[in-house]
Protein backbone atom coordinates (compact mmCIF):
# COMPACT_ATOMS: atom_id res chain seq x y z
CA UNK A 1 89.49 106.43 76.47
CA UNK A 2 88.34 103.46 74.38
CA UNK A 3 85.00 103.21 73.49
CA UNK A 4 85.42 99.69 74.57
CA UNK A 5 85.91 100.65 77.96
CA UNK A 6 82.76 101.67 80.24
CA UNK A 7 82.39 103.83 82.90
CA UNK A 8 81.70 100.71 85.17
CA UNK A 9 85.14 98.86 84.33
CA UNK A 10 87.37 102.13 85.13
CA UNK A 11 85.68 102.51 88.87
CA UNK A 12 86.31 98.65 89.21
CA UNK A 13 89.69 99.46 87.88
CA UNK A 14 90.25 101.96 91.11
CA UNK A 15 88.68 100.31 93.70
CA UNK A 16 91.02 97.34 93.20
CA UNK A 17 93.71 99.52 93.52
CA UNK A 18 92.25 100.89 96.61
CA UNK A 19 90.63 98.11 97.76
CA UNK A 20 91.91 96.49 101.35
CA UNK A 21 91.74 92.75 101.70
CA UNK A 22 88.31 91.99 102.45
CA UNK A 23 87.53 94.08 99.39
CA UNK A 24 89.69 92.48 97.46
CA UNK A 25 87.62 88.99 98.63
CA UNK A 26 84.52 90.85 97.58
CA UNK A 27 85.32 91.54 94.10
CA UNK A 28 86.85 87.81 93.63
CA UNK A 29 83.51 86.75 94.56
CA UNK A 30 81.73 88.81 91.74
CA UNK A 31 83.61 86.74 89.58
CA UNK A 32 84.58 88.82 86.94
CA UNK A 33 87.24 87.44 84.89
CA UNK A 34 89.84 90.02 84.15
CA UNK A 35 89.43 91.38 87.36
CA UNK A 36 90.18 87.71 88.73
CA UNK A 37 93.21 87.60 86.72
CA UNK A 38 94.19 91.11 87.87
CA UNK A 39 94.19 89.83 91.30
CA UNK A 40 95.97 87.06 91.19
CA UNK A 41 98.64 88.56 89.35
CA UNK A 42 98.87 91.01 92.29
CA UNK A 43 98.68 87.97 95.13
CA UNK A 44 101.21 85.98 92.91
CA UNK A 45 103.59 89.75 93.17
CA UNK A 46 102.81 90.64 96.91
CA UNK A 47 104.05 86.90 97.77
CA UNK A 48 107.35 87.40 96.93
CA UNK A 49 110.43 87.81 99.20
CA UNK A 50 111.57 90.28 96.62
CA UNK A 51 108.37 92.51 97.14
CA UNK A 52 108.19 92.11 100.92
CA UNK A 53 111.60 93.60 100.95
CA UNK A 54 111.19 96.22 99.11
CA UNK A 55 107.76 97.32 100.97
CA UNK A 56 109.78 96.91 104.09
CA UNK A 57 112.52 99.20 102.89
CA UNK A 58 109.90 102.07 101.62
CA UNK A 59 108.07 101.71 105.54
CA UNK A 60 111.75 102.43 106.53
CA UNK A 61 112.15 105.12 103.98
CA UNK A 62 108.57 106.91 104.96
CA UNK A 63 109.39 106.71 109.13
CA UNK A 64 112.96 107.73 109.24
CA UNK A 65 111.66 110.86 107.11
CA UNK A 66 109.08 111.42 109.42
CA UNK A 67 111.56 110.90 112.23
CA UNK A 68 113.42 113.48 110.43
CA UNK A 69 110.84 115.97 110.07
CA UNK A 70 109.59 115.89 113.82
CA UNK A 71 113.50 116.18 115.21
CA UNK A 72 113.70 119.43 112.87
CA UNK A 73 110.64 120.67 114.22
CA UNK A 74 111.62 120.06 117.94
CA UNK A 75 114.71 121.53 117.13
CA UNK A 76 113.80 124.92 115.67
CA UNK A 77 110.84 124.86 118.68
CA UNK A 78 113.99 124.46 120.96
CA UNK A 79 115.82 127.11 119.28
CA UNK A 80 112.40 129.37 119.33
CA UNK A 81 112.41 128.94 123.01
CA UNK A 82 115.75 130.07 123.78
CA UNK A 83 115.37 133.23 121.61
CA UNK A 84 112.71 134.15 123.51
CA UNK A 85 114.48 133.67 126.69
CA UNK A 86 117.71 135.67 125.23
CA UNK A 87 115.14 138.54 124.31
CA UNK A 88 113.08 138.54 127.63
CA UNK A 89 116.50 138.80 129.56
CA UNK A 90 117.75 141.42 127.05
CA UNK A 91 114.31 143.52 127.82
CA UNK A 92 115.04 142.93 131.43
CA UNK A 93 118.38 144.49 131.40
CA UNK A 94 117.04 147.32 129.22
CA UNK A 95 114.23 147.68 131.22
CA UNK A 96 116.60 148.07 134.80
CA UNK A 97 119.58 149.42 133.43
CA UNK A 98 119.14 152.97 135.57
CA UNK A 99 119.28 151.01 138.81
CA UNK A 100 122.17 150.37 140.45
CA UNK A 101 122.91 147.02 141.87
């Protein structure tokens, strides 16, 4: 790390990048002027069409994986069931096989 750097500009660093909007107002008011810069850079970005678009697509991306994952799951619960079933009538048969119907 740069000696030029403190320990102070790093964690303002993060919480920018973590920061949610009234944060982000919070830390313009501090009025530091990198970090002022920083931001607007990032409002300037955000605005575009171009960006909105591509968050929109990566929302997409993250739900239809999640979709994905929760249909696989139901699935193999579905299959679990009917296992069970095929061995519980299996055990029945073993279990009356001697009796005559």
């Amino acid at each position: 790390m740069p000696a030029d750097v403190s320990e102070d500009d790093i964690l303002r660093w993060l919480s920018l990048f973590k920061a949610e909007t009234e944060e982000l107002e919070k830390m313009k008011e501090r009025k530091v002027p990198v970090m002022g810069q920083a931001m607007n850079v990032y409002y300037t970005i955000t605005a575009s069409s171009e960006f909105r678009e591509k968050e929109r697509l990566r929302a997409k991306a993250r739900h239809d994986k999640a979709q994905a994952l929760y249909n696989v799951r139901k699935e193999r619960d579905i299959d679990m069931s009917v296992t069970d079933q095929i061995e519980d009538v299996g055990q029945f048969i073993t279990a009356n096989k001697s009796e005559k119907y």
